[in-house]
C-alpha atoms as a PDB file:
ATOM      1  CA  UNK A   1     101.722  98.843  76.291  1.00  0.00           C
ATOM      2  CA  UNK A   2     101.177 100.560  79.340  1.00  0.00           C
ATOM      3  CA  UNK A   3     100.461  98.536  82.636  1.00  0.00           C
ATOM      4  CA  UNK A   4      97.214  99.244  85.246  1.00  0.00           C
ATOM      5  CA  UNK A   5      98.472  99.580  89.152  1.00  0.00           C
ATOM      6  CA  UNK A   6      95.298  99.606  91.099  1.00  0.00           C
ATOM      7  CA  UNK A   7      96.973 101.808  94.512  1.00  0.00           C
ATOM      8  CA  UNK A   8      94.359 100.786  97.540  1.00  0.00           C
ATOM      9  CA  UNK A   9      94.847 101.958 101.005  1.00  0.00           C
ATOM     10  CA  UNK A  10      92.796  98.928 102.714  1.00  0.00           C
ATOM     11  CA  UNK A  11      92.124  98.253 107.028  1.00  0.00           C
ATOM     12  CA  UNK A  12      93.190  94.642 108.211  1.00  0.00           C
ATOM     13  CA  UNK A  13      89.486  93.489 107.382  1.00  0.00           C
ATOM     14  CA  UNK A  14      89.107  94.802 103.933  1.00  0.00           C
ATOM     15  CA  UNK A  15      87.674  98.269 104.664  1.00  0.00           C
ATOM     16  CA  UNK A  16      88.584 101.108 101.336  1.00  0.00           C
ATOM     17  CA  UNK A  17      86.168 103.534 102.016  1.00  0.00           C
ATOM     18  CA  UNK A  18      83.269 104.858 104.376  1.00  0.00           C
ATOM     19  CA  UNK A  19      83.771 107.669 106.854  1.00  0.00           C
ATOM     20  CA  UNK A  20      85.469 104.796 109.064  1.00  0.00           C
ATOM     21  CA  UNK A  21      88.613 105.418 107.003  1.00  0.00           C
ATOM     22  CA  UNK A  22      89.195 108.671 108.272  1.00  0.00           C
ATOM     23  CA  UNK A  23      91.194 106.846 110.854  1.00  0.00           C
ATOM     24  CA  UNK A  24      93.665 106.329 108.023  1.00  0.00           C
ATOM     25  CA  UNK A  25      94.862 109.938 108.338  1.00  0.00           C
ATOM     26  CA  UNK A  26      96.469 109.378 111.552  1.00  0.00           C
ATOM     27  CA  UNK A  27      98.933 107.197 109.724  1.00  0.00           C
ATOM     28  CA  UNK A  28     100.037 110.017 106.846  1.00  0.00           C
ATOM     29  CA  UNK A  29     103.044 111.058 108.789  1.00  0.00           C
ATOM     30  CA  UNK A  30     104.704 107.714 107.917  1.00  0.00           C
ATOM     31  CA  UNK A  31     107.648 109.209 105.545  1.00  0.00           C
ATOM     32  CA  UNK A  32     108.422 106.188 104.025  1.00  0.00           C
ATOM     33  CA  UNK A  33     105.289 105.393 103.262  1.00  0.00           C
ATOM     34  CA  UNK A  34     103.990 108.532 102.060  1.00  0.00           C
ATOM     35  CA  UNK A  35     107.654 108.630  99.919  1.00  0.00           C
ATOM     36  CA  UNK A  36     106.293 105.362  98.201  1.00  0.00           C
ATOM     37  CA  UNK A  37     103.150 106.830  97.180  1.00  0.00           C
ATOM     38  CA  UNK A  38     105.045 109.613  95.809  1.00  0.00           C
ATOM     39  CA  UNK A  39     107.510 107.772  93.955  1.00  0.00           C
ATOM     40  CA  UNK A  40     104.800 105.495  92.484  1.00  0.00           C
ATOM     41  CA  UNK A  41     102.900 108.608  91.410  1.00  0.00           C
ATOM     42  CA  UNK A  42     105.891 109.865  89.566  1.00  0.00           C
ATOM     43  CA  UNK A  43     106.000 106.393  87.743  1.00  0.00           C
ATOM     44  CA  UNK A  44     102.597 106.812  86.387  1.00  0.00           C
ATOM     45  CA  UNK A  45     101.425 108.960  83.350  1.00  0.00           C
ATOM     46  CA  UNK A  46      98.109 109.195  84.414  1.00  0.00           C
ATOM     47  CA  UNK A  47      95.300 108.705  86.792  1.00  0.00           C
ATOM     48  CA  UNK A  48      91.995 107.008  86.366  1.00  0.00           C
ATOM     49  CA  UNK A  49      89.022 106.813  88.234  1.00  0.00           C
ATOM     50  CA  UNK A  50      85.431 106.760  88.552  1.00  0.00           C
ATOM     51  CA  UNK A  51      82.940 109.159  89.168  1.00  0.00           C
ATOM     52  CA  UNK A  52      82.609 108.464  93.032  1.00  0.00           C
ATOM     53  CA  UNK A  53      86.213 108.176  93.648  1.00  0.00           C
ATOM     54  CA  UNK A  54      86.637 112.038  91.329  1.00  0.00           C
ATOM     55  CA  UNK A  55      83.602 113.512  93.801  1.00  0.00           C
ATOM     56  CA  UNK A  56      85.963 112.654  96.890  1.00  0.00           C
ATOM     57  CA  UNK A  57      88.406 113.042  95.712  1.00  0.00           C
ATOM     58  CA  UNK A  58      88.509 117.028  94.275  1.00  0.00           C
ATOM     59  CA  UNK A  59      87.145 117.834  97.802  1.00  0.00           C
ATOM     60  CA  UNK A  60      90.860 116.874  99.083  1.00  0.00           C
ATOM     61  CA  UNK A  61      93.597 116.633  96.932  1.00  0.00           C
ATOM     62  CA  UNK A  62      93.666 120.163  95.423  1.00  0.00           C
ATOM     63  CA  UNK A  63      93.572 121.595  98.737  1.00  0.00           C
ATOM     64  CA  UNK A  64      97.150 119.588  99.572  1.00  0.00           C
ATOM     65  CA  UNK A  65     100.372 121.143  98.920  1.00  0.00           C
ATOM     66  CA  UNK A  66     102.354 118.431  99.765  1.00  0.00           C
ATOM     67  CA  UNK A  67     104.840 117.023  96.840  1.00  0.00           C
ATOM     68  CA  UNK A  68     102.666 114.118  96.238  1.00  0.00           C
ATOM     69  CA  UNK A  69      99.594 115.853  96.155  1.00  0.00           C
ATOM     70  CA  UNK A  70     101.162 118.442  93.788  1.00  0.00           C
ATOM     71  CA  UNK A  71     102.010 115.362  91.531  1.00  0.00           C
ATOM     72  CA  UNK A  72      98.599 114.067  91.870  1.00  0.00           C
ATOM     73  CA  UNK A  73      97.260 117.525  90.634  1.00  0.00           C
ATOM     74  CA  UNK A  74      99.416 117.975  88.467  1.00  0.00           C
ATOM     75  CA  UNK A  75      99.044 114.769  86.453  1.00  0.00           C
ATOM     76  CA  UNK A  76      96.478 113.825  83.744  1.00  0.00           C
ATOM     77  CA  UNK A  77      92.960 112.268  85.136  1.00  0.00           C
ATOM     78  CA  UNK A  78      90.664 110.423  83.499  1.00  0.00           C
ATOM     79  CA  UNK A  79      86.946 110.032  85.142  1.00  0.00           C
ATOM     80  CA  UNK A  80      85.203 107.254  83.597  1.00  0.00           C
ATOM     81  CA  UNK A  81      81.463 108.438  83.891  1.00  0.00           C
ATOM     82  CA  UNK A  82      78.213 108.572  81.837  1.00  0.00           C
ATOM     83  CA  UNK A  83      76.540 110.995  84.526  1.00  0.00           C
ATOM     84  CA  UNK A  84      79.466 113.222  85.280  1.00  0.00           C
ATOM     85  CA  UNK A  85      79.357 116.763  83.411  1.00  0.00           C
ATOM     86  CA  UNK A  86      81.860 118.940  84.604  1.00  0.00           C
ATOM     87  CA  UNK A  87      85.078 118.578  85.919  1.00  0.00           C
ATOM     88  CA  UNK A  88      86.764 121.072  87.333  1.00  0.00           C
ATOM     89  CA  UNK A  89      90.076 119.779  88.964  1.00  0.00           C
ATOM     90  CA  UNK A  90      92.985 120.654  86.571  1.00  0.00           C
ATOM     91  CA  UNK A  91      94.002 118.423  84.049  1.00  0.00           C
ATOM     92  CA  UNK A  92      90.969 115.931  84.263  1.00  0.00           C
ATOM     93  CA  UNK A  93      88.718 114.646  81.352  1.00  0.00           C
ATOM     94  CA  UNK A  94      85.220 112.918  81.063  1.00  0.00           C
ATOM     95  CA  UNK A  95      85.208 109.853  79.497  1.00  0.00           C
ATOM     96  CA  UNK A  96      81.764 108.569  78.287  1.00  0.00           C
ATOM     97  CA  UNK A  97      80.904 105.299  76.680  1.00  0.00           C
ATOM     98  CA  UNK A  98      82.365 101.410  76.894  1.00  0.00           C
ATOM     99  CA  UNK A  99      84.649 101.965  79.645  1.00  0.00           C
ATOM    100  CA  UNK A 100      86.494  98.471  78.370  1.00  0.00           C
ATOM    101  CA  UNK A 101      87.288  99.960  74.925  1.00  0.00           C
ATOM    102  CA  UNK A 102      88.095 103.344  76.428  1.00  0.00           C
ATOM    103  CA  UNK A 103      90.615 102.280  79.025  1.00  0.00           C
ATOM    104  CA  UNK A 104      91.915  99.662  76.277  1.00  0.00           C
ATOM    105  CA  UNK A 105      92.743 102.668  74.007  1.00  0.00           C
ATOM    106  CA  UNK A 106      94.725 104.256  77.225  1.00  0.00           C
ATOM    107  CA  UNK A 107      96.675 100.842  77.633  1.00  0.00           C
ATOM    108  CA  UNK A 108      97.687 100.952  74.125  1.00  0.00           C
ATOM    109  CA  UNK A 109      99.478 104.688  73.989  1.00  0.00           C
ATOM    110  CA  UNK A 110     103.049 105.175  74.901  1.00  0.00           C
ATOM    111  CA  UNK A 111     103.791 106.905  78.056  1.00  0.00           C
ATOM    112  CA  UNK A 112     103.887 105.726  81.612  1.00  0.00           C
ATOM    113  CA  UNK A 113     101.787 103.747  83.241  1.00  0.00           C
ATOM    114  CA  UNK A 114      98.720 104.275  84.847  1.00  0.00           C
ATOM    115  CA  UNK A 115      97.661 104.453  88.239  1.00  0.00           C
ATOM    116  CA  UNK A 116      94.151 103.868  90.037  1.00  0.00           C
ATOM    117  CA  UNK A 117      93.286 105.231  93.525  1.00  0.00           C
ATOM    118  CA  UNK A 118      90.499 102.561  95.122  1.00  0.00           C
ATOM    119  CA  UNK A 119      88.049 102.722  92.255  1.00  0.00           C
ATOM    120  CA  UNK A 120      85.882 100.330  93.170  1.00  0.00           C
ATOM    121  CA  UNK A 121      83.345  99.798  90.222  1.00  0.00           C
ATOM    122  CA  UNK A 122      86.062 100.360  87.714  1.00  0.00           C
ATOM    123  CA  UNK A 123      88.862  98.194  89.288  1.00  0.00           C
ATOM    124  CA  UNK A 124      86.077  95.217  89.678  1.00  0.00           C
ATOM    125  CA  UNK A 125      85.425  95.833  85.576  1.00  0.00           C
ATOM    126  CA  UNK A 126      88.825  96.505  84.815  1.00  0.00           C
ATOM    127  CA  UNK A 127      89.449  92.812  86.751  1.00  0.00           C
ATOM    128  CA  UNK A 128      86.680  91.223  84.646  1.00  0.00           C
ATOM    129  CA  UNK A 129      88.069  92.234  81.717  1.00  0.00           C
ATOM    130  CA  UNK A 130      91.588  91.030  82.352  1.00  0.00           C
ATOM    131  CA  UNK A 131      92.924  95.101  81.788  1.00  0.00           C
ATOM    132  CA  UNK A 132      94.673  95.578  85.123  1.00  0.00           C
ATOM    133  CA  UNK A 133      98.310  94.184  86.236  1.00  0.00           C
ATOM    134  CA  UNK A 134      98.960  94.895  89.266  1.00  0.00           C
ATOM    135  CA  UNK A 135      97.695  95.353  93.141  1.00  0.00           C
ATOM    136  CA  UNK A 136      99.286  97.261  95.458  1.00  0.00           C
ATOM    137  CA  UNK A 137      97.219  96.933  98.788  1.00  0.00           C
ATOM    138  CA  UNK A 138      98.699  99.087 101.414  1.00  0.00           C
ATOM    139  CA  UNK A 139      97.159  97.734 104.809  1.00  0.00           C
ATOM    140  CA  UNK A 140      96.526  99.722 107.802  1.00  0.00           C
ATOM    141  CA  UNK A 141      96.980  97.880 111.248  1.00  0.00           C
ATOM    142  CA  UNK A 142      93.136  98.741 111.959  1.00  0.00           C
ATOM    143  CA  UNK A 143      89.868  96.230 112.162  1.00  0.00           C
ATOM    144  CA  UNK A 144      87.122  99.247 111.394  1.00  0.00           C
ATOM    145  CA  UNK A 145      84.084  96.833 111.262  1.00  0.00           C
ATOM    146  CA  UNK A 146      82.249  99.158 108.678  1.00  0.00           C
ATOM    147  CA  UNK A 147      82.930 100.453 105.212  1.00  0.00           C
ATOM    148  CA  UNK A 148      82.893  99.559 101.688  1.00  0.00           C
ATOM    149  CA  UNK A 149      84.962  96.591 101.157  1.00  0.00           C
ATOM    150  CA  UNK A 150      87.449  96.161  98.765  1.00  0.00           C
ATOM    151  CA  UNK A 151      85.998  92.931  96.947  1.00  0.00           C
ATOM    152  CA  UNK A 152      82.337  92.162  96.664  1.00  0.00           C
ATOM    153  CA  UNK A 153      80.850  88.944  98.029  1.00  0.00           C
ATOM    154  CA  UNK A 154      80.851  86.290  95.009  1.00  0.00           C
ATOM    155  CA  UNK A 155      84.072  88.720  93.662  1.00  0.00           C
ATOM    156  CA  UNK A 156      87.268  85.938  92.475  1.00  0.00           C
ATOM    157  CA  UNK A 157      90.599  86.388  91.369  1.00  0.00           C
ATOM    158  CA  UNK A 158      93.722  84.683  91.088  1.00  0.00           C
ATOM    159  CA  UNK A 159      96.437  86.582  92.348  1.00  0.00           C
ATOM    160  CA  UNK A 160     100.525  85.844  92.020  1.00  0.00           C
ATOM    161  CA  UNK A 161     102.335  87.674  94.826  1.00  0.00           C
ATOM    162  CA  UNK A 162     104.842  90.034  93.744  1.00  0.00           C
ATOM    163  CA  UNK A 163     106.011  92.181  96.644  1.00  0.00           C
ATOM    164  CA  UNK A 164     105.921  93.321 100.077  1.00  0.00           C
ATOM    165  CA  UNK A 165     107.155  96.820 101.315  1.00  0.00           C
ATOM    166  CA  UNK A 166     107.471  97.778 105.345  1.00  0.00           C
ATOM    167  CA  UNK A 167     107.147 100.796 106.888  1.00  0.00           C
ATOM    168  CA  UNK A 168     106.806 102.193 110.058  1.00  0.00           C
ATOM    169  CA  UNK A 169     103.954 102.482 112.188  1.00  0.00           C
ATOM    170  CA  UNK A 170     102.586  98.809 111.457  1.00  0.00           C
ATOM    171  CA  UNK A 171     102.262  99.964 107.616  1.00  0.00           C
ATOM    172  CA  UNK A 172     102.513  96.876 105.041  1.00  0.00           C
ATOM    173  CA  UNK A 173     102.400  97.473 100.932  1.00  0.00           C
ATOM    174  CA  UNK A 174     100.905  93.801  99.303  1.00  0.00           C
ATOM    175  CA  UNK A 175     102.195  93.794  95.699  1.00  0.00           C
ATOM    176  CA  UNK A 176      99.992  91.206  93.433  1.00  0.00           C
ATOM    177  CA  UNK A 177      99.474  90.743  89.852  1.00  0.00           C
ATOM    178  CA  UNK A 178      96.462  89.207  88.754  1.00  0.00           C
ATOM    179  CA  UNK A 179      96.377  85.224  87.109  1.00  0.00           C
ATOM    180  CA  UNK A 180      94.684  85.528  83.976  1.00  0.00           C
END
């Protein structure tokens, strides 16, 4: 069975996304880091994600043509979406119905694992229904103040800590695996 890494680049005070992670970018140069995220991608069969996350995401990463972005286009996506029509970023498909059933059937192939970029709706169902194994929070040495947070208010988990990765620049990687 194939495992669920949930890959979230996160500020010090839980920030994932909002405009106020643009500040993020400043932080790309990092080689060691951006190697990690490379080799990780290379580890994984496959990429899932929700409709939000596939919206921002096709306005960036086919326009890369860096080695990890060419791995990240390159590699199968699956956009879990009941309002979604069209995709047209290479390699994707739609997935309509019970997203629990649909991402169990994924699980159960053979084949590499599979990776999530900062899905937040699907991670926090994925969580509920006890589908996902690991966290890897990468944390940026920023406070932004504003954004979508990672976890909702009311949100629990128990986590067992697996990991922790350095690299330069103030950059931490926070490996977990959720307690179920």
């Amino acid at each position: 069975m194939r495992n669920i890494i949930e890959y979230t680049l996160v500020s010090l005070d839980g920030v994932c996304a909002g405009s106020a992670i643009s500040s993020f970018a400043k932080f790309r140069d990092d080689e060691a880091y951006t190697q990690d995220g490379l080799d990780q991608a290379l580890a994984c069969g496959a990429l899932l994600m929700g409709r939000t996350t596939y919206e921002d995401f096709v306005k960036i990463w086919p326009r890369r043509t860096d080695p990890w972005a060419n791995r990240i286009n390159a590699m199968p996506k699956y956009v879990f979406s009941s309002k979604l029509e069209k995709a047209d970023w290479n390699n994707t498909t739609i997935v309509q119905g019970d997203v629990v059933a649909e991402v169990t059937k994924l699980k159960q192939q053979e084949g590499q694992d599979l990776l999530i970029y900062g899905s937040g709706l699907l991670t926090e169902t994925l969580l509920q229904h006890q589908l996902l194994n690991t966290f890897d929070l990468v944390v940026f040495p920023l406070v932004l103040g504003q954004g979508k947070r990672l976890f909702h208010e009311g949100e629990t988990a128990d986590l067992k800590f697996i990991a922790t990765k350095n690299f330069s620049k103030g950059l931490v990687k926070l490996t977990y695996a959720p307690q179920y």
